[in-house]
N, C-alpha and C. Protein backbone atom coordinates (compact mmCIF):
# COMPACT_ATOMS: atom_id res chain seq x y z
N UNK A 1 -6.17 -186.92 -58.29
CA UNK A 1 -5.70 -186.00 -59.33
C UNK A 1 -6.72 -184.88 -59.50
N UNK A 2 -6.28 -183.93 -59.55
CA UNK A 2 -7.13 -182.57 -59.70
C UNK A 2 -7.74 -182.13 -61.18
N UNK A 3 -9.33 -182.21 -61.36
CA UNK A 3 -9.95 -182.17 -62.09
C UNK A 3 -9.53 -180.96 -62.87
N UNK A 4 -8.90 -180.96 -64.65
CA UNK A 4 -8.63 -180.27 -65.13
C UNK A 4 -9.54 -179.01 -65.48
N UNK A 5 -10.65 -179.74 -65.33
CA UNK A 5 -12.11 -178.38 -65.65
C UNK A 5 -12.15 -177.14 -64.62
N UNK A 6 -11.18 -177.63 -63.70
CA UNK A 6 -11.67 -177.05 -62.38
C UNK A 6 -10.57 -175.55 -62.21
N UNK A 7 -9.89 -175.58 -63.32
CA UNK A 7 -8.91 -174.47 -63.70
C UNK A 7 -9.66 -173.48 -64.08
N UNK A 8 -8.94 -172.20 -63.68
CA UNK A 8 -9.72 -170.70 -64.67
C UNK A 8 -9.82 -171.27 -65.88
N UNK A 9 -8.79 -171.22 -66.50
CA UNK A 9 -8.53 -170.78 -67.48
C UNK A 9 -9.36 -171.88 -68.80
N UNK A 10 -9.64 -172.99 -68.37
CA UNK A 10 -10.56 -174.20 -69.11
C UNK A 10 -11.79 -173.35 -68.68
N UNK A 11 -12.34 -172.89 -67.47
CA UNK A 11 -13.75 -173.28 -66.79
C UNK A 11 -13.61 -171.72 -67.90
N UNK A 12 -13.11 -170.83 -68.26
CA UNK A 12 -13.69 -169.91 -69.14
C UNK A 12 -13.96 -169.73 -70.82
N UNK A 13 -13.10 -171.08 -71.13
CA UNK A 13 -13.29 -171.72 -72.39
C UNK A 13 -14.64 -172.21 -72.14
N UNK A 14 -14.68 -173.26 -71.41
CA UNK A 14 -16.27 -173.88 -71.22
C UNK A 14 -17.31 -172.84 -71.05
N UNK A 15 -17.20 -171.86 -70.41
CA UNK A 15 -18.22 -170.62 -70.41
C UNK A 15 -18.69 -170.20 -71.45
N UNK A 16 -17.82 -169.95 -72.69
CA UNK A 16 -18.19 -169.29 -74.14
C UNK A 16 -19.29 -170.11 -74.72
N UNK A 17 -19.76 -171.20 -73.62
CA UNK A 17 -20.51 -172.16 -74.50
C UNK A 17 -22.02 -172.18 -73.58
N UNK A 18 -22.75 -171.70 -73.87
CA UNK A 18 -23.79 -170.87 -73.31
C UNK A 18 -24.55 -172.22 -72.75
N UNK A 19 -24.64 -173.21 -73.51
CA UNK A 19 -25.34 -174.32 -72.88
C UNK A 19 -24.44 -175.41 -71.65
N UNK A 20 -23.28 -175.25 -71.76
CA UNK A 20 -22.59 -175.43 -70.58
C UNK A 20 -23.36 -175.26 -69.29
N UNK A 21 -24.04 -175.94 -68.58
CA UNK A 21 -24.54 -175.50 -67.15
C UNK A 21 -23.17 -175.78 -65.91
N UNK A 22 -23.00 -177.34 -66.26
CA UNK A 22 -22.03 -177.12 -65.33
C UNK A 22 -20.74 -176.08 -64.89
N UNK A 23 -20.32 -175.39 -66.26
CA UNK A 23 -19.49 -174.13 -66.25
C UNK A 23 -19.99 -173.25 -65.25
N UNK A 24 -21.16 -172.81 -65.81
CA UNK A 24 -21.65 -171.53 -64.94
C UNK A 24 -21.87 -171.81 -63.76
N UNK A 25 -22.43 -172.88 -63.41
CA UNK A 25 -22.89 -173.30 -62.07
C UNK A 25 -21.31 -172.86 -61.45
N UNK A 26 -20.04 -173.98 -61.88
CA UNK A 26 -19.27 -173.62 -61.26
C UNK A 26 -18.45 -172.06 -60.99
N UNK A 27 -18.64 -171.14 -62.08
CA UNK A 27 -18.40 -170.15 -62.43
C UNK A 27 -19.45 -169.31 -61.09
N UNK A 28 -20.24 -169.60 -60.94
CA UNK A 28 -21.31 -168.96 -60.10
C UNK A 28 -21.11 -169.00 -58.45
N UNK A 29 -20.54 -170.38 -58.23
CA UNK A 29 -20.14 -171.08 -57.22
C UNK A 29 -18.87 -170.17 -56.61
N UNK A 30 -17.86 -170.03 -57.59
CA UNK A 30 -16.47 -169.12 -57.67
C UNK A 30 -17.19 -167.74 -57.39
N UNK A 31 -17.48 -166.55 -58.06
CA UNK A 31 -17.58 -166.13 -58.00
C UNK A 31 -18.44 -165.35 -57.47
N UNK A 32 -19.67 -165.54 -57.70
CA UNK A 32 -20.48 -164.70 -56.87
C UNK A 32 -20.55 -164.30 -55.12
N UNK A 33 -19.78 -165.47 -54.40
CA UNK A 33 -19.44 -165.01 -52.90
C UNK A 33 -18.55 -163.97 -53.26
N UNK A 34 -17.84 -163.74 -54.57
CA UNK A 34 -16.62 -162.89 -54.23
C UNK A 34 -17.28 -161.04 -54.45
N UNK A 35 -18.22 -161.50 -55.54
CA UNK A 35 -18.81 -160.11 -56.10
C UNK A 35 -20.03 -159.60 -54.84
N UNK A 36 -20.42 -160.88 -54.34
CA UNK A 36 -21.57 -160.43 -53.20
C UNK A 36 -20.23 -159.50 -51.71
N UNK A 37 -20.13 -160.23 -51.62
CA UNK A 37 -18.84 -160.06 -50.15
C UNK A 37 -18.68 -158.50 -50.25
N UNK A 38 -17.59 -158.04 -51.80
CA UNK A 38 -17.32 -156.75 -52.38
C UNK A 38 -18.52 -156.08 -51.75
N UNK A 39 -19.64 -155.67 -52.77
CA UNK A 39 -20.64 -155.24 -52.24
C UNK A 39 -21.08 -154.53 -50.86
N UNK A 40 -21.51 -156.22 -50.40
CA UNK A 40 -21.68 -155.61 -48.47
C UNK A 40 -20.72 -154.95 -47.92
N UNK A 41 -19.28 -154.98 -48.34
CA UNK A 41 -18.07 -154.18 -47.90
C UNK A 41 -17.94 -152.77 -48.23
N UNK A 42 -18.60 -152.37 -49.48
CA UNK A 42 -18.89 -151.58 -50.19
C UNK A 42 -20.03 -150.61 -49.61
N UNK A 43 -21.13 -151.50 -48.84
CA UNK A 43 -22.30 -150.39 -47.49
C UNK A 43 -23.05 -150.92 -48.22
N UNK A 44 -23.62 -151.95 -49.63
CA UNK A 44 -24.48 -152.06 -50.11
C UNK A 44 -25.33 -152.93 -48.58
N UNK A 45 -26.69 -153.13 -48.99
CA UNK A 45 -27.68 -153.73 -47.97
C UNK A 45 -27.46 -155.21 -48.70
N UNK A 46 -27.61 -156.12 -47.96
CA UNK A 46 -27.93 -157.25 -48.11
C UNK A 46 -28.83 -157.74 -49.85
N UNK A 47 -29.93 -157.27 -49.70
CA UNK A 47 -30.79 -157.07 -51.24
C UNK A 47 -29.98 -156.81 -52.12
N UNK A 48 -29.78 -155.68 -51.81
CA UNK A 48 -28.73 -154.76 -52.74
C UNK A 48 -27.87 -155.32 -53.65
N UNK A 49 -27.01 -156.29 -52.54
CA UNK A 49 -25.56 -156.86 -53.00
C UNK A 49 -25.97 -158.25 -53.60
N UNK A 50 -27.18 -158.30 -53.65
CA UNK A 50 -27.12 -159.90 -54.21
C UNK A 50 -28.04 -159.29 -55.56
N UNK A 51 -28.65 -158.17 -55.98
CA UNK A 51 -29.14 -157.92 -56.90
C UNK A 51 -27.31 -157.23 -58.17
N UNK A 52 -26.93 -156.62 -57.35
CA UNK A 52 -25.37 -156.33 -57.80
C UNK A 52 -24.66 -157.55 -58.22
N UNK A 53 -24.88 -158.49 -57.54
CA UNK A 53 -24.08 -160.02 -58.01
C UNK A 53 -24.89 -160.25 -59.54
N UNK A 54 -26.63 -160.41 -59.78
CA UNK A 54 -26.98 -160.72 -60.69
C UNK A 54 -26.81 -159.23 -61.79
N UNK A 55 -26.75 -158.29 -61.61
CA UNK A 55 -26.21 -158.05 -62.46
C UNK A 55 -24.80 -157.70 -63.31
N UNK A 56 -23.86 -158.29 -62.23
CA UNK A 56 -22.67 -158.47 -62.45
C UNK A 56 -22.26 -159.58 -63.55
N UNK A 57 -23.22 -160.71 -62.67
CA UNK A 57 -23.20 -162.13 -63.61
C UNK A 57 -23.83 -161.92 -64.99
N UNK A 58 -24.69 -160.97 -65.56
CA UNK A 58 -25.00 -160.97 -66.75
C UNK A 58 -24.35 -160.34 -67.44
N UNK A 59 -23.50 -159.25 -67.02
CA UNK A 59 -22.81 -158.64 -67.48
C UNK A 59 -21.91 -159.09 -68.16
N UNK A 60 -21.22 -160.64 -67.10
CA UNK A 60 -19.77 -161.44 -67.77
C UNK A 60 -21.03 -162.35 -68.59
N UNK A 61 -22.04 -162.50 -68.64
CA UNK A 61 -22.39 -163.59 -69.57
C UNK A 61 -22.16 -162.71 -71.28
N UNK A 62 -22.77 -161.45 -70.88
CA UNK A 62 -23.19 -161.02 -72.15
C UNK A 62 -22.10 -160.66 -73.09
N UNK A 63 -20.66 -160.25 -71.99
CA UNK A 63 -19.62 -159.73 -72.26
C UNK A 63 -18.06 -161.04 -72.37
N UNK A 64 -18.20 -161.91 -71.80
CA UNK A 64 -17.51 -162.70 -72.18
C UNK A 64 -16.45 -163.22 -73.27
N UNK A 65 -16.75 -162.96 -74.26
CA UNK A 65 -16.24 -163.04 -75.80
C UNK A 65 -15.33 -161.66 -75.88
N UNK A 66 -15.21 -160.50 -74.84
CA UNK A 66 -15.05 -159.54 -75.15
C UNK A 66 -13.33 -159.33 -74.15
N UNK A 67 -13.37 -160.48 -72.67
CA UNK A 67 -12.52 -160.68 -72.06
C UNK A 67 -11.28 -161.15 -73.20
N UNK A 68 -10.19 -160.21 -72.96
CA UNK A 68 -8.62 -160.70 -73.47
C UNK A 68 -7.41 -160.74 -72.50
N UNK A 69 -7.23 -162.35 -72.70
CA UNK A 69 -6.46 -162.74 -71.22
C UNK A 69 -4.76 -161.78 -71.38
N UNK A 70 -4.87 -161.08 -72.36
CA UNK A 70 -3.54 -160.82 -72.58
C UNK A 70 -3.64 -159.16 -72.35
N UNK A 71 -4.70 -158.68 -71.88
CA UNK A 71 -4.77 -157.42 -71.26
C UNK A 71 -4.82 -157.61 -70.21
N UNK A 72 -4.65 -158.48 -69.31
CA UNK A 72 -4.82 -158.48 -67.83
C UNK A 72 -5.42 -160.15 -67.59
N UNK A 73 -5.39 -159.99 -66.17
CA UNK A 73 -6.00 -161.28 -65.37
C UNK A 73 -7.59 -161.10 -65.57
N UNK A 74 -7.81 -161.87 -65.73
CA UNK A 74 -9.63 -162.29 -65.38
C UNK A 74 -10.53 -161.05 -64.25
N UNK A 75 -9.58 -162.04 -63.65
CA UNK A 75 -9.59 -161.37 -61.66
C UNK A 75 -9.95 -159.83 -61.90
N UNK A 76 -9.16 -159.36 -62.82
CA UNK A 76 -9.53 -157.57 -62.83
C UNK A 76 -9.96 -157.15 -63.28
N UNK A 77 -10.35 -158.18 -64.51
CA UNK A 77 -11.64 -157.77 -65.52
C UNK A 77 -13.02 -157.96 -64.50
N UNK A 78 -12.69 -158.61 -64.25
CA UNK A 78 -14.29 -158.93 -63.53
C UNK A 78 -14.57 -157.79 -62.07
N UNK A 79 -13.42 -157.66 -61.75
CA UNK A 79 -13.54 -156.35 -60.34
C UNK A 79 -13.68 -155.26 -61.17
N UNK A 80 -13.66 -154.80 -62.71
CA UNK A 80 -13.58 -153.69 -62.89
C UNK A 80 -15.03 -153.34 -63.50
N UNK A 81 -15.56 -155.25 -63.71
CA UNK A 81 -17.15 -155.08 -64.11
C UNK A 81 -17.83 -155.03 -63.04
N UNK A 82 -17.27 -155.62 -61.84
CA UNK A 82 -18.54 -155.04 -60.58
C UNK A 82 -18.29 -153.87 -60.15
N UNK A 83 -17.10 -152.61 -60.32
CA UNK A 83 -17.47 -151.53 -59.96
C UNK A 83 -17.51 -151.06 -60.96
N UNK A 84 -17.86 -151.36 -62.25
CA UNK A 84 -19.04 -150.54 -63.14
C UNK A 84 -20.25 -150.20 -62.33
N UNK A 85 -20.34 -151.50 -62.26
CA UNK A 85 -21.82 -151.82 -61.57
C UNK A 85 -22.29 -150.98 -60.54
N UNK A 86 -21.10 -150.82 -59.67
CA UNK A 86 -21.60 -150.55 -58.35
C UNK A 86 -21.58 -149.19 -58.24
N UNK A 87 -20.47 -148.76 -59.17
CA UNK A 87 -21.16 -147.07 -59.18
C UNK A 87 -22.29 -146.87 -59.72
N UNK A 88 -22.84 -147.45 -61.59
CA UNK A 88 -24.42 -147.25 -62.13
C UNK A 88 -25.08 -147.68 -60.47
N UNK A 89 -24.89 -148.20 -59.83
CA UNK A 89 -25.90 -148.41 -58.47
C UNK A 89 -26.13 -147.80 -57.91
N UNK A 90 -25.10 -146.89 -57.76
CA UNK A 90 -24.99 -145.87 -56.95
C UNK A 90 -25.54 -144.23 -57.28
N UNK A 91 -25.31 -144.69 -58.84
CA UNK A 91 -25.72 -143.29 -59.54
C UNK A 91 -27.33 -143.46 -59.44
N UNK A 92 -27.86 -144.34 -59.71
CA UNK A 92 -29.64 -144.38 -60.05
C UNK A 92 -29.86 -144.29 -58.47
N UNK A 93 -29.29 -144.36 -57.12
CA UNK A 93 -29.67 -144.39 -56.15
C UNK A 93 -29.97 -142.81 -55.95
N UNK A 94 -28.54 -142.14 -55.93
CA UNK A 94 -28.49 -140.66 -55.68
C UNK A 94 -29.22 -140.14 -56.62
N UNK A 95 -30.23 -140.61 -57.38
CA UNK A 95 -31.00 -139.32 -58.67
C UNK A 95 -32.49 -139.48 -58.15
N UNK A 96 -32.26 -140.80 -56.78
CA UNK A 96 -33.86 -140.31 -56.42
C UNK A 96 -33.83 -139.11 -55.04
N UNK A 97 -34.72 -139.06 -54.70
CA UNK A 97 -35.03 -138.18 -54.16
C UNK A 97 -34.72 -138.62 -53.02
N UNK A 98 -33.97 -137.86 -52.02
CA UNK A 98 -32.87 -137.87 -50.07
C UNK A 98 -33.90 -137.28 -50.20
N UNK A 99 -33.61 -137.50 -48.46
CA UNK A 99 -34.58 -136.76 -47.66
C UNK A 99 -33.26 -135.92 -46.84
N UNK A 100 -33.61 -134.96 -46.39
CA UNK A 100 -32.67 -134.18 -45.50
C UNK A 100 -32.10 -134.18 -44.64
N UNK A 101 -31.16 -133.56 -44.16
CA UNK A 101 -30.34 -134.14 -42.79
C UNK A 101 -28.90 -134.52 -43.52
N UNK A 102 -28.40 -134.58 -42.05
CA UNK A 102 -26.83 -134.79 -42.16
C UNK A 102 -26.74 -136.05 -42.60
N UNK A 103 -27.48 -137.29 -42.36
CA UNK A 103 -26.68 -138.68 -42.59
C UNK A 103 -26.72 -138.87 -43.73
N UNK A 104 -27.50 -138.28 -45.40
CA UNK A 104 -27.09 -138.46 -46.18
C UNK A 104 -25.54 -137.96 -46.74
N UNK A 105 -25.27 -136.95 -46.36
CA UNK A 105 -23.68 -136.06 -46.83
C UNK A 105 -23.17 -137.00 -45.83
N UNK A 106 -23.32 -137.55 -44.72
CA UNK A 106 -22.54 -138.66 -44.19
C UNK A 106 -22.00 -139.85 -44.72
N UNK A 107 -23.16 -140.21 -45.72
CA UNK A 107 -23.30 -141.41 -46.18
C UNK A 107 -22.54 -141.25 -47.35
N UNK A 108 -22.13 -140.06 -48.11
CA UNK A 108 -21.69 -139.97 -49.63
C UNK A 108 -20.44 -140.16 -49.10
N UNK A 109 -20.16 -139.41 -48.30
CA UNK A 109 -18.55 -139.21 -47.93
C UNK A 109 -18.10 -140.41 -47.52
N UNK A 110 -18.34 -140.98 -46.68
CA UNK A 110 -18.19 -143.01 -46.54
C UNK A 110 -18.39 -143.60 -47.91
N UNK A 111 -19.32 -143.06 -48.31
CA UNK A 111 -19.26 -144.28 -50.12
C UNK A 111 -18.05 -143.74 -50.58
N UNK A 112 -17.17 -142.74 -50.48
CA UNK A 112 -16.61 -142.14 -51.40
C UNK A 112 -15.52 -142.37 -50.56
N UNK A 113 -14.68 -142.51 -49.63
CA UNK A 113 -13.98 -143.00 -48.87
C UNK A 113 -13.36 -144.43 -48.97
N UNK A 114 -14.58 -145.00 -49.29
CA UNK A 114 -14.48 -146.70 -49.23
C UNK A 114 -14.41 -146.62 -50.40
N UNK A 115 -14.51 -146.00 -51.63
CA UNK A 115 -13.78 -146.52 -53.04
C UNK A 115 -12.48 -146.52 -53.21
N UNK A 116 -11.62 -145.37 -52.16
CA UNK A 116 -10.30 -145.68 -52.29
C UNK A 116 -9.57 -147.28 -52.11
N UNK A 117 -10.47 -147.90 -51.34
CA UNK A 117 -10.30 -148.84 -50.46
C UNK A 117 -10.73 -150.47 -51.44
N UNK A 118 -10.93 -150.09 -52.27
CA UNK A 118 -12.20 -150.82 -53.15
C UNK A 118 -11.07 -152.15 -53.96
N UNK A 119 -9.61 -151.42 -54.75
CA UNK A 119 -8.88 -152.91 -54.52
C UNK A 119 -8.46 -153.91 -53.65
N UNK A 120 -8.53 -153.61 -52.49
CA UNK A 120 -8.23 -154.58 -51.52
C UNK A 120 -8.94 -155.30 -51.36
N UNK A 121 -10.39 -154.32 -50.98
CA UNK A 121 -11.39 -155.18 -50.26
C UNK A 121 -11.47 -156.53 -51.39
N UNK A 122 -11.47 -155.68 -52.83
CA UNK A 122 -11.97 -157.02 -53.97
C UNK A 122 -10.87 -158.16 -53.76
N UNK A 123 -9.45 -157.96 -53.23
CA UNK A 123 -9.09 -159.14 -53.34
C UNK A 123 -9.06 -159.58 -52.05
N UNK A 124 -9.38 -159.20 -50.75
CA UNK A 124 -9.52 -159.95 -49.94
C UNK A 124 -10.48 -160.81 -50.04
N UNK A 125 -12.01 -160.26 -50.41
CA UNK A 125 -12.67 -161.21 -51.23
C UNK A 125 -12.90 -162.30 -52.14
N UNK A 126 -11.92 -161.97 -52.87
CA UNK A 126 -11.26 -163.06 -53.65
C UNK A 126 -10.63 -164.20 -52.82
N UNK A 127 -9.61 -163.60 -52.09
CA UNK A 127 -8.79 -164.59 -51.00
C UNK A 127 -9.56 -165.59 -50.52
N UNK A 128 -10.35 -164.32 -49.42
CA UNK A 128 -11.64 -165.65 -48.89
C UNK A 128 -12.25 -166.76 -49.68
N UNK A 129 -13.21 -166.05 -50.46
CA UNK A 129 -13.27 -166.80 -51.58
C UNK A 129 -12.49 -168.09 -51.82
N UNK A 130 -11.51 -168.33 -52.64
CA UNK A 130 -10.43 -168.98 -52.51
C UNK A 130 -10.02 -169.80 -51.62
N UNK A 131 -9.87 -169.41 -50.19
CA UNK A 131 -10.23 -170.07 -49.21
C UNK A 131 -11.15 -171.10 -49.20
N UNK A 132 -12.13 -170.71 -48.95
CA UNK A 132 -13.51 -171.47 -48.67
C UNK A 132 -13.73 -172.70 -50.01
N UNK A 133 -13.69 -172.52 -51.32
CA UNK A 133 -14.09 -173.27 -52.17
C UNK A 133 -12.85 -174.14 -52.24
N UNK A 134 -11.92 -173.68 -51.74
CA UNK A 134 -10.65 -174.88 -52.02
C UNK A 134 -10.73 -175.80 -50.52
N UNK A 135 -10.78 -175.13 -49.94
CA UNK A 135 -11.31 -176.40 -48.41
C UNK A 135 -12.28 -177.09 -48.63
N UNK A 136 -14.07 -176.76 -48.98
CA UNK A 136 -14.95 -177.17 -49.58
C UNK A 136 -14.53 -178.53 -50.48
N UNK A 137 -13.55 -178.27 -51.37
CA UNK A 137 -12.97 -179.29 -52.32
C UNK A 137 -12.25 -180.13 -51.76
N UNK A 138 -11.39 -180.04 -50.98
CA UNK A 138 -10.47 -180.87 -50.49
C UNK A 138 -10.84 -181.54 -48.91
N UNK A 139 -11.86 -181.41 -48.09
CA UNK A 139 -12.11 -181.16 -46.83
C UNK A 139 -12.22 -183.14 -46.60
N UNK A 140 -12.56 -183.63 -47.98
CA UNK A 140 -13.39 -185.08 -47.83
C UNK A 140 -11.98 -186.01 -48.20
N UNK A 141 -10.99 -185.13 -48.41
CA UNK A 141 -9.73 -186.28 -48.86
C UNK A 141 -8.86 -186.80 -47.63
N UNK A 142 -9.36 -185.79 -46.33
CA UNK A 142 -8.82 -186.29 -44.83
C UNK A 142 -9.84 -187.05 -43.79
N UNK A 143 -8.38 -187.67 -43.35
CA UNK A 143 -9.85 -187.95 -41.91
C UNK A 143 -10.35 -186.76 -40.63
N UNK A 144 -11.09 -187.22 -40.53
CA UNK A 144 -11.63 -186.31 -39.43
C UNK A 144 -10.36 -185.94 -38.43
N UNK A 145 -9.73 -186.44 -37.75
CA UNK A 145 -8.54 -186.23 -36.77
C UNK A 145 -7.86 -185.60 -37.67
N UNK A 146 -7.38 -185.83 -39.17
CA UNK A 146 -6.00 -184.90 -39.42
C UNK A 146 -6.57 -183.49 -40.04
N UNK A 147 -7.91 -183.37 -40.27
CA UNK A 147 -8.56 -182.10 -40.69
C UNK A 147 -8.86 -181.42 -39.53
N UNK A 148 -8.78 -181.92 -38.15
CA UNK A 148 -9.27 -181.14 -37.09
C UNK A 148 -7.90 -180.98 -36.46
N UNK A 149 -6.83 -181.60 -36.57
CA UNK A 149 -5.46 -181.09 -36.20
C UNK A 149 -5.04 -179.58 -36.89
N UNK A 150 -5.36 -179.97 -38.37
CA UNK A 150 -4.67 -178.62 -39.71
C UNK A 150 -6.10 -177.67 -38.79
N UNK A 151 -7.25 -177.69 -38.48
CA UNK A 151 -8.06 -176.04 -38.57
C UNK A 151 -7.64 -176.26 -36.57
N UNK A 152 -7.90 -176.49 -36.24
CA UNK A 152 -7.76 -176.18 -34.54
C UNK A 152 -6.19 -175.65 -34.44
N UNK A 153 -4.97 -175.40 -35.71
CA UNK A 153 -3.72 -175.12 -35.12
C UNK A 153 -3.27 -173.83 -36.24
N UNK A 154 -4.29 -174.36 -37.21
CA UNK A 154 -4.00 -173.02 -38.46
C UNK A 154 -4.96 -171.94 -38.57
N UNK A 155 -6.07 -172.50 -38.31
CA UNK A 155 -7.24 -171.47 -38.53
C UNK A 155 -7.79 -171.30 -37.18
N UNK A 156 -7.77 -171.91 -36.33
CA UNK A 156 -8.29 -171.16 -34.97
C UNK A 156 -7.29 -170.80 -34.10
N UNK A 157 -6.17 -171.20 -34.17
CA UNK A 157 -5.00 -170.68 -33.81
C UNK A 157 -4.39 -171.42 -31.98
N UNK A 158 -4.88 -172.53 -32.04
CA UNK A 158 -4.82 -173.45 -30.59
C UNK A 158 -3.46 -173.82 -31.00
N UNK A 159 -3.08 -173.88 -29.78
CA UNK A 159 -1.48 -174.37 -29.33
C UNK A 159 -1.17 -176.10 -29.71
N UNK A 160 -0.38 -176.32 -30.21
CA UNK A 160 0.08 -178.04 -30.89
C UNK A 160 -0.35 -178.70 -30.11
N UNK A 161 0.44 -178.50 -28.41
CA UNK A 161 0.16 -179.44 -27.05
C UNK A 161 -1.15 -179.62 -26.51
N UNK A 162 -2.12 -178.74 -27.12
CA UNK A 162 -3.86 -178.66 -26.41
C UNK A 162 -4.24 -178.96 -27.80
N UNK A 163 -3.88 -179.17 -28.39
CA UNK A 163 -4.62 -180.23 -29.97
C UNK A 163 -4.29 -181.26 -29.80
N UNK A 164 -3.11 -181.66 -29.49
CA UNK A 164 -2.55 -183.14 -29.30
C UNK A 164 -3.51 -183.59 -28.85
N UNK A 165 -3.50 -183.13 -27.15
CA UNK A 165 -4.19 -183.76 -26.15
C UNK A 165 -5.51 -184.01 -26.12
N UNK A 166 -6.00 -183.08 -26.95
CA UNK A 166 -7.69 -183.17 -26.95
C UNK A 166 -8.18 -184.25 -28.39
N UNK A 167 -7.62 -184.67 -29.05
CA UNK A 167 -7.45 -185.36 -29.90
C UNK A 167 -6.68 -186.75 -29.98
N UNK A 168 -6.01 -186.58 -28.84
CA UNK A 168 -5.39 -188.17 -28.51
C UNK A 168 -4.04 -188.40 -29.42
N UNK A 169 -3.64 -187.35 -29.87
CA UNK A 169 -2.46 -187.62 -31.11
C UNK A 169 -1.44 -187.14 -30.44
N UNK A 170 -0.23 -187.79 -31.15
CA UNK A 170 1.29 -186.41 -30.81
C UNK A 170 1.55 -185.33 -31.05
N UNK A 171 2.20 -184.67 -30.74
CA UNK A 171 3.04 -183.25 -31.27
C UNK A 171 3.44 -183.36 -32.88
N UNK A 172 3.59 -184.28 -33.09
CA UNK A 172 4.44 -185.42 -34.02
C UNK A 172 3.11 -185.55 -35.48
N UNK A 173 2.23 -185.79 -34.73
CA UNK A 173 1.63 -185.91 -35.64
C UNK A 173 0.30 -184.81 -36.09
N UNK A 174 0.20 -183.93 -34.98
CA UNK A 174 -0.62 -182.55 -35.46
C UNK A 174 0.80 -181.70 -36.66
N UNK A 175 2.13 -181.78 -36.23
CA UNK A 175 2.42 -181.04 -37.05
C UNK A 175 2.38 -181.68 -39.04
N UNK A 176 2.47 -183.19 -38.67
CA UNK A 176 2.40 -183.84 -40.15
C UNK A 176 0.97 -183.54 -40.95
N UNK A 177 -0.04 -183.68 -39.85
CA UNK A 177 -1.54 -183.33 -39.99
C UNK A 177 -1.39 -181.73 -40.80
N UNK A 178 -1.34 -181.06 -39.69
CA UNK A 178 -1.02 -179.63 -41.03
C UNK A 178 -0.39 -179.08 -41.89
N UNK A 179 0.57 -179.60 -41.95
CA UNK A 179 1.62 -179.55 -43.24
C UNK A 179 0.55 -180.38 -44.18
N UNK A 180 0.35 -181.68 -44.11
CA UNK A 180 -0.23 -182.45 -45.02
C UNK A 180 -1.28 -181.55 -46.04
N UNK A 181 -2.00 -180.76 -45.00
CA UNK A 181 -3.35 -180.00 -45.22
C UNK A 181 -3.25 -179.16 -46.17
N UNK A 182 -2.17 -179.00 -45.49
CA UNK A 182 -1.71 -177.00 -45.84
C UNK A 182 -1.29 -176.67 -47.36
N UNK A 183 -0.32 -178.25 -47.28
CA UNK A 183 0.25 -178.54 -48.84
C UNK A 183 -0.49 -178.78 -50.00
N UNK A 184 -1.65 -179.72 -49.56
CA UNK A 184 -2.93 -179.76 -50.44
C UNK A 184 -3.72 -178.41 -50.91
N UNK A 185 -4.00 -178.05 -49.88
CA UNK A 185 -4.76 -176.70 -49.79
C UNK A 185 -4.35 -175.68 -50.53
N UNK A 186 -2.99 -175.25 -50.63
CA UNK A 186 -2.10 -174.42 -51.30
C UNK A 186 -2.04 -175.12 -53.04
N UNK A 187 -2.10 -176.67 -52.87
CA UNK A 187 -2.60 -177.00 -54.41
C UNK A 187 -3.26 -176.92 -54.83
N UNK A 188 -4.75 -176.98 -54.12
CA UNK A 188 -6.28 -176.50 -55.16
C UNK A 188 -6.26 -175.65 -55.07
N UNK A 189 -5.59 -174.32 -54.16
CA UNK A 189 -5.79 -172.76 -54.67
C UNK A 189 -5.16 -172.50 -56.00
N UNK A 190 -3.83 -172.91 -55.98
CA UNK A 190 -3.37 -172.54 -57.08
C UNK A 190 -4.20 -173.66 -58.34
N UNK A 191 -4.51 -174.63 -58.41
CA UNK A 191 -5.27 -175.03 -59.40
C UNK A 191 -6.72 -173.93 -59.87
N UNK A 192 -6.98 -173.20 -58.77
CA UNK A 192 -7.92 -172.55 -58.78
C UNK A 192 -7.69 -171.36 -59.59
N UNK A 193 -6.69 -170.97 -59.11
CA UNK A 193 -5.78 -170.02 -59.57
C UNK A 193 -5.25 -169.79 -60.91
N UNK A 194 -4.64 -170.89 -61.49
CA UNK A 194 -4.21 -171.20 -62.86
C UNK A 194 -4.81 -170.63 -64.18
């Protein structure tokens, strides 16, 4: 049975409660691959995007009480606090002093390019995201053979008959193997989701 804490919409009740660790941890866990990812997609450097994550994360700490689920999803509150962010990042960057040459006017015009671009990337991020922590969660409820049937035919994209075979199973039973997976998988997202 799927741990009720493990919902948005509880894990942000539990957040308002500052001594909560396990919240944030999990809150941190969720999110920050999603706000880091943004970022590097964004041209930030590596440093950069993980200093952008922490101050993203203080941002929802400090601001929290201020989120209203009935103006929108979470999801867009929080993409609309990391490109706060990421423009103030951008602004204290451009007020120091370039050095000359073309690759800076190169470089504005790509930052400024890739903001058109800037909802997607956040929810592909998200997606991934999503991805990864719901497999993470669910990865230990199969056996090894029916978890390597569901990723060798869904996620790496190998043919049923060269999974069978290399695995010793049927046709018969790689396809029950990923359905099984798939169906789970699609349940902790949306638990995730909720």
């Amino acid at each position: 049975m799927d741990d009720p804490q493990s919902t948005r919409g509880s894990l942000l009740i539990r957040l308002s409660d500052h001594e909560d660790r396990r919240a944030w941890i999990d809150f941190v866990d969720l999110y920050s691959p999603v706000v880091y990812g943004f970022a590097r997609r964004q041209g930030l450097q590596d440093a950069d995007a993980a200093d952008l994550v922490q101050e993203v994360l203080r941002s929802v700490s400090r601001s929290l009480c201020g989120y209203d689920p009935q103006k929108g999803k979470f999801r867009s509150w929080l993409m609309a606090i990391a490109r706060h962010r990421l423009c103030e990042f951008r602004t204290r960057r451009d007020r120091q002093v370039l050095g000359s040459g073309d690759t800076g006017v190169l470089e504005q015009i790509e930052q400024a390019s890739a903001m058109d671009g800037v909802e997607q990337v956040w929810e592909h991020e998200y997606r991934q995201n999503m991805f990864r922590v719901a497999v993470d969660r669910i990865r230990h409820e199969f056996e090894a053979s029916t978890w390597q049937a569901f990723w060798l035919t869904s996620i790496e994209g190998k043919k049923t008959d060269e999974v069978a075979r290399s695995l010793g199973i049927s046709h018969g039973a790689v396809y029950i193997a990923r359905s099984r997976v798939l169906a789970r998988l699609k349940k902790q997202i949306q638990t995730l989701e909720d």
